[in-house]
C-alpha atoms as a PDB file:
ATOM      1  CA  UNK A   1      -0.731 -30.036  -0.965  1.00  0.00           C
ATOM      2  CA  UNK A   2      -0.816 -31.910   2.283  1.00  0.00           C
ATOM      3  CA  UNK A   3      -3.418 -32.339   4.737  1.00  0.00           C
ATOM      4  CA  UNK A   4      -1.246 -30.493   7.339  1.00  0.00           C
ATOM      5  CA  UNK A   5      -0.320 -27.903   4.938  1.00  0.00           C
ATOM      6  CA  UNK A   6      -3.834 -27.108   4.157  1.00  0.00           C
ATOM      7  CA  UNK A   7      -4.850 -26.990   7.362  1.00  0.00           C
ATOM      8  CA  UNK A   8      -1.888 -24.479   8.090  1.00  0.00           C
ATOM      9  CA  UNK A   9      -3.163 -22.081   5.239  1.00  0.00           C
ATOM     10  CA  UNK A  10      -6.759 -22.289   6.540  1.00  0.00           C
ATOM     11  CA  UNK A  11      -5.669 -20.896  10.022  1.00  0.00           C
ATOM     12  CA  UNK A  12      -3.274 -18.336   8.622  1.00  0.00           C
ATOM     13  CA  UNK A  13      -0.607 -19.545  11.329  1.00  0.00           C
ATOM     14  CA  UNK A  14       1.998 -16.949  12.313  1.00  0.00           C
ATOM     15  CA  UNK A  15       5.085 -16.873  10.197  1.00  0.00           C
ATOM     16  CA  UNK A  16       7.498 -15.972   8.184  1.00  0.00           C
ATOM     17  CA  UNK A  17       7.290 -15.150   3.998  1.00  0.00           C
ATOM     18  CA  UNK A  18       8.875 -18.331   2.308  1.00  0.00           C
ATOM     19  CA  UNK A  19      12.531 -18.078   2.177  1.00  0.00           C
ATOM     20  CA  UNK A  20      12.464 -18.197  -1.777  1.00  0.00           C
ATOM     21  CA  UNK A  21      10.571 -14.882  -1.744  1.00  0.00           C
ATOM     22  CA  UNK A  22      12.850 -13.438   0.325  1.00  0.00           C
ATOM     23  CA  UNK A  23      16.270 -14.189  -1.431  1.00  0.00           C
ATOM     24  CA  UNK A  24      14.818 -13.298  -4.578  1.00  0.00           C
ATOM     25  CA  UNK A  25      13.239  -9.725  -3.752  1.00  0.00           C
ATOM     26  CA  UNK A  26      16.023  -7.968  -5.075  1.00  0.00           C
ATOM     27  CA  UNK A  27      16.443  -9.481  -8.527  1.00  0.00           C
ATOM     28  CA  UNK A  28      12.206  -9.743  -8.931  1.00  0.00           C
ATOM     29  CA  UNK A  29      11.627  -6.046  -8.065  1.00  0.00           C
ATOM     30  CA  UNK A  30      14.569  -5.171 -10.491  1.00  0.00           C
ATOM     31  CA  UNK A  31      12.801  -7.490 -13.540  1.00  0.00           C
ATOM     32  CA  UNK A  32       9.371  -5.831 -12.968  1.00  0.00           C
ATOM     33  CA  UNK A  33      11.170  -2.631 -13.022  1.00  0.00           C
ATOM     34  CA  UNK A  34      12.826  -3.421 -15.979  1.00  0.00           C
ATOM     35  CA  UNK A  35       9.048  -4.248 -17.554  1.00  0.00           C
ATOM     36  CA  UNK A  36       7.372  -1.331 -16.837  1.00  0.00           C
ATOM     37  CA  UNK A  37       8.554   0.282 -20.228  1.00  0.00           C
ATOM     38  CA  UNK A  38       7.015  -2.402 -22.296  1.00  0.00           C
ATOM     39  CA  UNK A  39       3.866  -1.840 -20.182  1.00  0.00           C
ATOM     40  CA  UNK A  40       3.318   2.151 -20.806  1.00  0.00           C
ATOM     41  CA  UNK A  41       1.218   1.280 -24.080  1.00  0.00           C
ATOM     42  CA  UNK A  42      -1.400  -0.485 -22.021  1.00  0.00           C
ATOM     43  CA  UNK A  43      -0.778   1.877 -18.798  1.00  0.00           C
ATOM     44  CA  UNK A  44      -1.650   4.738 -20.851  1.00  0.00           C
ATOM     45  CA  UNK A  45      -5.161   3.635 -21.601  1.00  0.00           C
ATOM     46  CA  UNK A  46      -5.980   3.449 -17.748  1.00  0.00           C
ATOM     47  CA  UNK A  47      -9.130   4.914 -16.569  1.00  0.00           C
ATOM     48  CA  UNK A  48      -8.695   8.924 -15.455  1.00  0.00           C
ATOM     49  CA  UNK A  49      -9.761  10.771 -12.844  1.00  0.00           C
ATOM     50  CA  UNK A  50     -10.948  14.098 -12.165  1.00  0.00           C
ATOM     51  CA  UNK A  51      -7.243  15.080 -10.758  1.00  0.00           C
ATOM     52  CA  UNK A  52      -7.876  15.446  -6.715  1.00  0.00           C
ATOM     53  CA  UNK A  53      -4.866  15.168  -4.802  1.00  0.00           C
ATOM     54  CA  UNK A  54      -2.988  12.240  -3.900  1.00  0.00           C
ATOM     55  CA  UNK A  55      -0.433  11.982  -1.322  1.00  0.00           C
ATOM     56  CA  UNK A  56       2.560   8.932  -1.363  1.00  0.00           C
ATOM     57  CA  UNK A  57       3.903   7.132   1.900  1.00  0.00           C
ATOM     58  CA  UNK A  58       7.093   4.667   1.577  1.00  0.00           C
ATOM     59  CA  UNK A  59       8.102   2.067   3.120  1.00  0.00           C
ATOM     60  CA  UNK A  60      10.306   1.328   5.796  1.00  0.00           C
ATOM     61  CA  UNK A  61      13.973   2.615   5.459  1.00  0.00           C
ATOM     62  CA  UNK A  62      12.366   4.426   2.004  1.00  0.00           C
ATOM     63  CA  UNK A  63      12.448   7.583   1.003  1.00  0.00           C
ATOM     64  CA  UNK A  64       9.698   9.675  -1.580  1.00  0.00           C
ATOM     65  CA  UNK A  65      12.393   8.223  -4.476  1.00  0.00           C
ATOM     66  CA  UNK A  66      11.234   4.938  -4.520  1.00  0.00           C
ATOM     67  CA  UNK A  67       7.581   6.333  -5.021  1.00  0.00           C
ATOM     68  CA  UNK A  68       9.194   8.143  -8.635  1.00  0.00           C
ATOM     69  CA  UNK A  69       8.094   5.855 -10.767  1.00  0.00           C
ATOM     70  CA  UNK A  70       4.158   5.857  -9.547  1.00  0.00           C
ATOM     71  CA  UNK A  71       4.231   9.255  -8.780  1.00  0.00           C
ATOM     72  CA  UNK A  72       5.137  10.069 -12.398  1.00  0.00           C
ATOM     73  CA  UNK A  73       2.383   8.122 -13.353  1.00  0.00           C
ATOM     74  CA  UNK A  74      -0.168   9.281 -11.731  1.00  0.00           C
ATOM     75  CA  UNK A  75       0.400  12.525 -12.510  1.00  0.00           C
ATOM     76  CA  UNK A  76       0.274  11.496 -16.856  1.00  0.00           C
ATOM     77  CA  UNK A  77      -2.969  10.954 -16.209  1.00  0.00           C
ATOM     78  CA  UNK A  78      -3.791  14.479 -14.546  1.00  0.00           C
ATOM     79  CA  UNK A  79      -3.640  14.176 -10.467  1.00  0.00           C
ATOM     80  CA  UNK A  80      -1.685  16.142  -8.038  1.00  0.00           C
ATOM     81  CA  UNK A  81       0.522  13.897  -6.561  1.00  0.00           C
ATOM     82  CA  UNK A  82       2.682  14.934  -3.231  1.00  0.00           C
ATOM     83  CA  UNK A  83       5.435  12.814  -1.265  1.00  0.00           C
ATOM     84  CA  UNK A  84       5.462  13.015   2.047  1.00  0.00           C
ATOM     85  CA  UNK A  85       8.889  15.326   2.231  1.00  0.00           C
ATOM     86  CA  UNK A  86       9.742  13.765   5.384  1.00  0.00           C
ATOM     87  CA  UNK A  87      13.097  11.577   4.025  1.00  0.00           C
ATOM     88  CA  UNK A  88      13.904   8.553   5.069  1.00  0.00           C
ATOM     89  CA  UNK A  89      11.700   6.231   6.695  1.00  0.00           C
ATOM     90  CA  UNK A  90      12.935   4.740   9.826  1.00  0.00           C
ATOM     91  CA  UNK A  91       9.825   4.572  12.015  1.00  0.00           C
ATOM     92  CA  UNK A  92       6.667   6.661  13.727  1.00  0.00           C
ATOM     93  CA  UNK A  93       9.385   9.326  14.987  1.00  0.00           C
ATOM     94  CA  UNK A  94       7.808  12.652  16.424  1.00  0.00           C
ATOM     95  CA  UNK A  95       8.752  14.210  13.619  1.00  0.00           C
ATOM     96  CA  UNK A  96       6.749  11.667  11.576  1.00  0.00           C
ATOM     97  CA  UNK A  97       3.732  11.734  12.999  1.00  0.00           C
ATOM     98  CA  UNK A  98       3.514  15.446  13.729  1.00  0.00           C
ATOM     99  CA  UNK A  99       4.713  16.255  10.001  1.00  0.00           C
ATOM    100  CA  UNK A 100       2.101  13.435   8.005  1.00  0.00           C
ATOM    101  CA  UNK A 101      -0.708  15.500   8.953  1.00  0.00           C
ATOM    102  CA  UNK A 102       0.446  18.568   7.874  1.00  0.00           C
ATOM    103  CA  UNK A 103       1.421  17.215   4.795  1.00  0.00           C
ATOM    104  CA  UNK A 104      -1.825  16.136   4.429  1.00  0.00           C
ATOM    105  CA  UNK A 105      -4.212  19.399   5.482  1.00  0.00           C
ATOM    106  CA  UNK A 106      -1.172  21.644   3.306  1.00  0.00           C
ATOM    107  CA  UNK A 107      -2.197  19.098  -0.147  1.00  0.00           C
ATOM    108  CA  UNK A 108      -6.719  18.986   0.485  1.00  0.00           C
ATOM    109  CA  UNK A 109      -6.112  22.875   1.045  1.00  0.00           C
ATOM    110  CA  UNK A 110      -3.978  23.200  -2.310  1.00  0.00           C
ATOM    111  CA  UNK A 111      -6.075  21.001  -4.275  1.00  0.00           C
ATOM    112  CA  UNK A 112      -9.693  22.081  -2.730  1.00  0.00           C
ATOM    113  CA  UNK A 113     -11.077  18.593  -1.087  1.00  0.00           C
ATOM    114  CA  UNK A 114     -10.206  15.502   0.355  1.00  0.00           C
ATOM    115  CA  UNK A 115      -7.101  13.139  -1.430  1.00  0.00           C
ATOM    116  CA  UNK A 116      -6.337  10.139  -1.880  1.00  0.00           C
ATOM    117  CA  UNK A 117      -3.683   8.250   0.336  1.00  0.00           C
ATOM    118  CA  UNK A 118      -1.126   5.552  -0.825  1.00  0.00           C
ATOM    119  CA  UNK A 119       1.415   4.104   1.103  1.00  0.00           C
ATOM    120  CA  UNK A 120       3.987   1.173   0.694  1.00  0.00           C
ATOM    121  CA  UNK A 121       4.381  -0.958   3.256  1.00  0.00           C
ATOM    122  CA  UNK A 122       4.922   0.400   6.804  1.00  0.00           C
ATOM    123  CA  UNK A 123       3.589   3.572   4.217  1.00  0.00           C
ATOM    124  CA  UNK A 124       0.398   2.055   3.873  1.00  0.00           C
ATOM    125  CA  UNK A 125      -0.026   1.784   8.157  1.00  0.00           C
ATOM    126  CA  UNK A 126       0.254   5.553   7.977  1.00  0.00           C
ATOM    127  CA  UNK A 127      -1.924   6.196   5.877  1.00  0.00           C
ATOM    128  CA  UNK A 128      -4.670   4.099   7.528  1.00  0.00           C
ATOM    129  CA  UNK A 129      -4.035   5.409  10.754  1.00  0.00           C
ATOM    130  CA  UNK A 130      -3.799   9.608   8.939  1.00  0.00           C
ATOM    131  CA  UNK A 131      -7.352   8.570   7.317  1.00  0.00           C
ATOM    132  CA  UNK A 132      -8.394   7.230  11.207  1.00  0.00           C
ATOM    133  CA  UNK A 133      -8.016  10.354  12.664  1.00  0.00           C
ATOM    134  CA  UNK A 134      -8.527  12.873   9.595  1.00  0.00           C
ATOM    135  CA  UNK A 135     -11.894  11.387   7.611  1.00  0.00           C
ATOM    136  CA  UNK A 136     -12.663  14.667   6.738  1.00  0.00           C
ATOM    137  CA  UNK A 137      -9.491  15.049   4.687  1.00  0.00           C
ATOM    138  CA  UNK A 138      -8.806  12.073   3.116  1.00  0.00           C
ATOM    139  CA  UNK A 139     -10.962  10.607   0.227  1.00  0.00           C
ATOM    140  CA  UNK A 140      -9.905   6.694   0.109  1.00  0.00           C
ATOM    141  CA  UNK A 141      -6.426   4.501   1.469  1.00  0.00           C
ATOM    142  CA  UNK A 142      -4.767   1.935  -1.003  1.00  0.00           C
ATOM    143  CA  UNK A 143      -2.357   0.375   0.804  1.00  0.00           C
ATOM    144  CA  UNK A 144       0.544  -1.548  -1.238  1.00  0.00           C
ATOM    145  CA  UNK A 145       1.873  -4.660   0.873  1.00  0.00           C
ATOM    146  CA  UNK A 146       1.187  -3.011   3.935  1.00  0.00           C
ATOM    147  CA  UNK A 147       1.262  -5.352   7.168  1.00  0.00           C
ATOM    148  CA  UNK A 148      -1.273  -3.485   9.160  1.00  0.00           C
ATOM    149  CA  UNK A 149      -3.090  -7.069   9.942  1.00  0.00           C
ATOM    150  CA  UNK A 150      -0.013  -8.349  11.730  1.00  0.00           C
ATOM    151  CA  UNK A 151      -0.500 -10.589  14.939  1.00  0.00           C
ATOM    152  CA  UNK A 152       3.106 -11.806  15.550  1.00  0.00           C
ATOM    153  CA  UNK A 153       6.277 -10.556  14.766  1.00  0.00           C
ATOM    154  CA  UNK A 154       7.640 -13.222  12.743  1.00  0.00           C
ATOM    155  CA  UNK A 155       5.082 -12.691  10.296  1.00  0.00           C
ATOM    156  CA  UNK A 156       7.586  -9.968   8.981  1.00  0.00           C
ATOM    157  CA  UNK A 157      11.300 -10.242   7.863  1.00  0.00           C
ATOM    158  CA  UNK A 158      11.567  -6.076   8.027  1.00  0.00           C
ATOM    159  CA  UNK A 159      10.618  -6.342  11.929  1.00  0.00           C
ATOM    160  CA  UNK A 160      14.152  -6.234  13.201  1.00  0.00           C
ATOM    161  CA  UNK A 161      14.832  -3.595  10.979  1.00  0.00           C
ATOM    162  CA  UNK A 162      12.182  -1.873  12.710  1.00  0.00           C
ATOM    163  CA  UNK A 163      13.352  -2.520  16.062  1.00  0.00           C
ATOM    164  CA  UNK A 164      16.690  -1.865  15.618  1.00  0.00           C
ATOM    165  CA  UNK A 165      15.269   2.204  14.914  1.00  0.00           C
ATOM    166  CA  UNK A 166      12.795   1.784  17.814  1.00  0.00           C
ATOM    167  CA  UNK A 167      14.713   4.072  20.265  1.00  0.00           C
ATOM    168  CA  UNK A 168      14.126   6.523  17.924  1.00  0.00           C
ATOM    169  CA  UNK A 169      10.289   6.088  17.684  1.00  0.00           C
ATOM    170  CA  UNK A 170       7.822   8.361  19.454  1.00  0.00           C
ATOM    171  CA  UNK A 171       6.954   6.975  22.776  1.00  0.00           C
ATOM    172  CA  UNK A 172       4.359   4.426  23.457  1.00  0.00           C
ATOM    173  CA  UNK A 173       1.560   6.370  24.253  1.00  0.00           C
ATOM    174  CA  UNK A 174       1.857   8.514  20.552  1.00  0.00           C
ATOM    175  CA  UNK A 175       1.875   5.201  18.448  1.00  0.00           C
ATOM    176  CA  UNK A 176      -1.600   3.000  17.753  1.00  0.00           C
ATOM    177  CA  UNK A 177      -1.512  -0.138  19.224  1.00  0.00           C
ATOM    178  CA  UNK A 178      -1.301  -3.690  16.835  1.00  0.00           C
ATOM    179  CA  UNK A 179      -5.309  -4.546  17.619  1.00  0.00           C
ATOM    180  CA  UNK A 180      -6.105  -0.909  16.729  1.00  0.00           C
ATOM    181  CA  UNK A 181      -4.441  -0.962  13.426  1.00  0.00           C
ATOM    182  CA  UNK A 182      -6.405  -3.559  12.396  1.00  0.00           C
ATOM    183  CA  UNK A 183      -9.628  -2.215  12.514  1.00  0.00           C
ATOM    184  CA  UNK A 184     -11.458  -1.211   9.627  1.00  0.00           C
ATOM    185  CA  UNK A 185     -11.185   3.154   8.986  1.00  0.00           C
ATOM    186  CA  UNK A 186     -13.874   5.301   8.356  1.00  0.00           C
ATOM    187  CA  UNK A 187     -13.256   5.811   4.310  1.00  0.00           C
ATOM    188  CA  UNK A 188     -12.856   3.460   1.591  1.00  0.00           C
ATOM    189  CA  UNK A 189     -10.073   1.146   1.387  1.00  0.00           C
ATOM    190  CA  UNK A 190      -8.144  -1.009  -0.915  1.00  0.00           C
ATOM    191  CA  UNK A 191      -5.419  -3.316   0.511  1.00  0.00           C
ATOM    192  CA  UNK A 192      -3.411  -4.653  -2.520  1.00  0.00           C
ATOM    193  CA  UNK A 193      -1.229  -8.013  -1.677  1.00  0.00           C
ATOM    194  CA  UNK A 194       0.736 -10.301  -2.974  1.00  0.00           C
ATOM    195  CA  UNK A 195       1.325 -14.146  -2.265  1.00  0.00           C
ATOM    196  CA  UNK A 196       5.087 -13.885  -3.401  1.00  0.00           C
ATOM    197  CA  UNK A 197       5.872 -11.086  -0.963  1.00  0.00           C
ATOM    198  CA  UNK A 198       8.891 -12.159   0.609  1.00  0.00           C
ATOM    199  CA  UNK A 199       9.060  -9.499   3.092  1.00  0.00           C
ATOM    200  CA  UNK A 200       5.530  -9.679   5.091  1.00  0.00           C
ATOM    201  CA  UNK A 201       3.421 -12.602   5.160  1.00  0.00           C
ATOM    202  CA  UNK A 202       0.791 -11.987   2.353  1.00  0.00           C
ATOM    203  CA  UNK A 203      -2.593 -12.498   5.101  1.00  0.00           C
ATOM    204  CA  UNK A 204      -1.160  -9.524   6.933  1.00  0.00           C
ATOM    205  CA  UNK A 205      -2.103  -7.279   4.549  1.00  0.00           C
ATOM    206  CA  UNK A 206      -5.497  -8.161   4.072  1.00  0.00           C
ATOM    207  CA  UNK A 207      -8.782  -6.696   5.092  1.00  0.00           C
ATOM    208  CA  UNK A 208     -12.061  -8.414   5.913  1.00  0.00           C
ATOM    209  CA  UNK A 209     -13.845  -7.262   2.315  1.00  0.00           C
ATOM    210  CA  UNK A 210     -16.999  -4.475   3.014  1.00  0.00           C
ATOM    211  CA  UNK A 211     -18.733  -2.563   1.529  1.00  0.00           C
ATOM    212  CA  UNK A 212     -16.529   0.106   1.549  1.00  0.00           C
ATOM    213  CA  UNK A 213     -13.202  -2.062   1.980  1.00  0.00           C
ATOM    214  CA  UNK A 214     -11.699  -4.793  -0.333  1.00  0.00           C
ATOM    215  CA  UNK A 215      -8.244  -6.975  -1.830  1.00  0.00           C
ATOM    216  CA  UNK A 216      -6.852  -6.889  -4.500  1.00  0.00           C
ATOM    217  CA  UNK A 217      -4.398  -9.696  -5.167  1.00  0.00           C
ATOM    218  CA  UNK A 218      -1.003  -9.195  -7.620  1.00  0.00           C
ATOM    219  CA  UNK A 219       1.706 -11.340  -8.285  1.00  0.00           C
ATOM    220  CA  UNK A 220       5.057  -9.230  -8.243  1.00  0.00           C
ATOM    221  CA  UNK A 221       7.632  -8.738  -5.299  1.00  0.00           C
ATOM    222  CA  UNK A 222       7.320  -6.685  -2.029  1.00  0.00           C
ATOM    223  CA  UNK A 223       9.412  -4.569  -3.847  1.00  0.00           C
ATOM    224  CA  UNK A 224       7.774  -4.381  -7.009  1.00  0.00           C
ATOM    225  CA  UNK A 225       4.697  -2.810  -5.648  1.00  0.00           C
ATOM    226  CA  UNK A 226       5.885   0.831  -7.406  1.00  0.00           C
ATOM    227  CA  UNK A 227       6.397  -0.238 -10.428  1.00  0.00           C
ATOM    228  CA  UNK A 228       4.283  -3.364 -11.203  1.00  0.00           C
ATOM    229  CA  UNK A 229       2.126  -2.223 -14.190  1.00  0.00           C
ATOM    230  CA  UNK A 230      -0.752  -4.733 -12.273  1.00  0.00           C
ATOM    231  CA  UNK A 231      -0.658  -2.621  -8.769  1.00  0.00           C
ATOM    232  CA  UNK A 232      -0.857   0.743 -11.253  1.00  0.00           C
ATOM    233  CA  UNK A 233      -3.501  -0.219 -13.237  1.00  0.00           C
ATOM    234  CA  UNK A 234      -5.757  -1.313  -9.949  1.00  0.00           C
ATOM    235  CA  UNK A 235      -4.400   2.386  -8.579  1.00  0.00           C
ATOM    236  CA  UNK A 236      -5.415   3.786 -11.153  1.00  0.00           C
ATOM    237  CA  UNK A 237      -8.681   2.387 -11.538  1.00  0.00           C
ATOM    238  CA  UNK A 238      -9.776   3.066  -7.971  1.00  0.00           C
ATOM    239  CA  UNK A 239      -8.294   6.289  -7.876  1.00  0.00           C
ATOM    240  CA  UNK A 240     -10.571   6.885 -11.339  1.00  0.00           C
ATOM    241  CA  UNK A 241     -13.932   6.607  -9.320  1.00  0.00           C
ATOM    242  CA  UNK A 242     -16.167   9.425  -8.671  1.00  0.00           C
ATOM    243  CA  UNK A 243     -15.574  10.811  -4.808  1.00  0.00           C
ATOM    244  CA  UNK A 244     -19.351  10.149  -3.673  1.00  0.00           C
ATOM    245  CA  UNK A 245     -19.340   6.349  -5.656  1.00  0.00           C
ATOM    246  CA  UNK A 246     -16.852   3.697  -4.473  1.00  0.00           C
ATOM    247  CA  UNK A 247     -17.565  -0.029  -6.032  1.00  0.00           C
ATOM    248  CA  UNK A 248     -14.782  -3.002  -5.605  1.00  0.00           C
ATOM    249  CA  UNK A 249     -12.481  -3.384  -8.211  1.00  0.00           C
ATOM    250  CA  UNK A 250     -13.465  -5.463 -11.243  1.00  0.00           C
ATOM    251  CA  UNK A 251     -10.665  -5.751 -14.129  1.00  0.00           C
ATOM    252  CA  UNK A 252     -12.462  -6.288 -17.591  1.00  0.00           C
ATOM    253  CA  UNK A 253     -11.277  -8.185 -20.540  1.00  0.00           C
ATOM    254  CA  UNK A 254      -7.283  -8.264 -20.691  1.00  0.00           C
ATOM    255  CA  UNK A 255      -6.892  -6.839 -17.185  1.00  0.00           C
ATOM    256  CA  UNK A 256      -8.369  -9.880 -15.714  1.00  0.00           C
ATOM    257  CA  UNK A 257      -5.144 -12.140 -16.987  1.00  0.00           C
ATOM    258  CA  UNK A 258      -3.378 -10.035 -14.917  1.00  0.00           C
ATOM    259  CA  UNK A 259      -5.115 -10.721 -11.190  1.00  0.00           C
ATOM    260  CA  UNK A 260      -4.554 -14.205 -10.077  1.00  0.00           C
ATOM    261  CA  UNK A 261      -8.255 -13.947  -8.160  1.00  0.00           C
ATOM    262  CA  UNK A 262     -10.290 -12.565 -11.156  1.00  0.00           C
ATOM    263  CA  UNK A 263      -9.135 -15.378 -13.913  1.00  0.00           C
END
């Protein structure tokens, strides 16, 4: 690697997800679709909860389909898992952000405490921001690829998507401002990246590790997030801990081939 390339890496300079990430999303989300089958032996053995609830965010232009496959999973090994019933996802709309936090008071009430939040992508901005202004009801975030570290637009290949919705959005005053959505939230969070996401820049979804925060790194798509057997296992796992004890994640004997930071 270069001197000027290093240099750029070291000071996270804004832009876009390599090119080669981005033409290839399609096909690489469909292959580690295509592997989760092979991977159910190993999934099956992950660590289990005590089955609180958890509730699932998507992604821009997503819908509570493309959560299926990790919904179904979760609930195999025993939680309560809830979409967000709120169909597609084109934005913060009113209707958004005055229906997430019913969602969300309807599923602790149903399952007697606080639950879990995940969200994909923009998913994963929700559910930081829910957790922000609802501690009381929400147990821990894991975010999957979520951009909520963003500092410039070009850092993201989904941001004229966004845009293009935008006159649909709530106004202004209802939606958190960039430098507020980075800040850390009041419960225990996991950000879970990737370096071969080819729709946000990778450092975007990072958090500066805490006590109560950390990063986990995986190697599959943007969107492979759902089905990448890595991302379920580290759900799993953190999803597995008691509600009063949170520790960082720490992948034991096979599971650390499988997390490019813990070989």
């Amino acid at each position: 690697m270069s001197v000027a390339r290093q240099a750029e890496e070291r000071s996270g300079a804004a832009r876009r997800p390599p090119l080669r990430w981005f033409l290839t999303e399609p096909a690489r989300g469909a292959m580690t679709f295509a592997s989760l089958p092979f991977a159910v032996p190993l999934l099956s053995r992950a660590p289990r909860g005590d089955g609180h609830g958890v509730l699932l965010l998507p992604g821009l232009l997503a819908d509570d389909v493309s959560n299926q496959a990790l919904r179904s999973y979760l609930a195999t090994l025993g939680y309560t898992t809830r979409g967000w019933g709120l169909g597609r996802n084109i934005g913060p709309t009113d209707e958004v952000l005055d229906g997430m936090p019913l969602r969300l008071q309807e599923l602790a009430a149903g399952t007697g405490g606080p639950v879990s939040l995940i969200g994909w992508s923009l998913g994963g901005i929700y559910a930081r921001e829910l957790a922000r202004d609802h501690p009381d009801l929400v147990r821990q975030v894991i975010t999957l690829g979520s951009p909520f570290a963003l500092v410039d637009p070009r850092q993201s290949r989904a941001e004229y998507a966004f845009r293009r919705r935008s006159r649909r959005h709530a106004s202004s005053d209802r939606v958190p401002s960039r430098d507020r959505l980075g800040q850390p939230i009041p419960v225990p969070s996991t950000a879970i990246y990737s370096k071969a996401d080819g729709i946000v820049h990778w450092r975007t979804c990072m958090q500066t590790p805490a006590t109560d925060r950390e990063n986990i790194e995986v190697t599959c798509a943007h969107l492979g997030f759902g089905v990448d057997p890595a991302t379920l296992w580290a759900i799993a796992d953190r999803l597995a801990q008691p509600a009063d004890t949170w520790r960082p994640f720490q992948p034991r004997g096979w599971a650390r081939a499988f997390y490019p930071v813990a070989r």
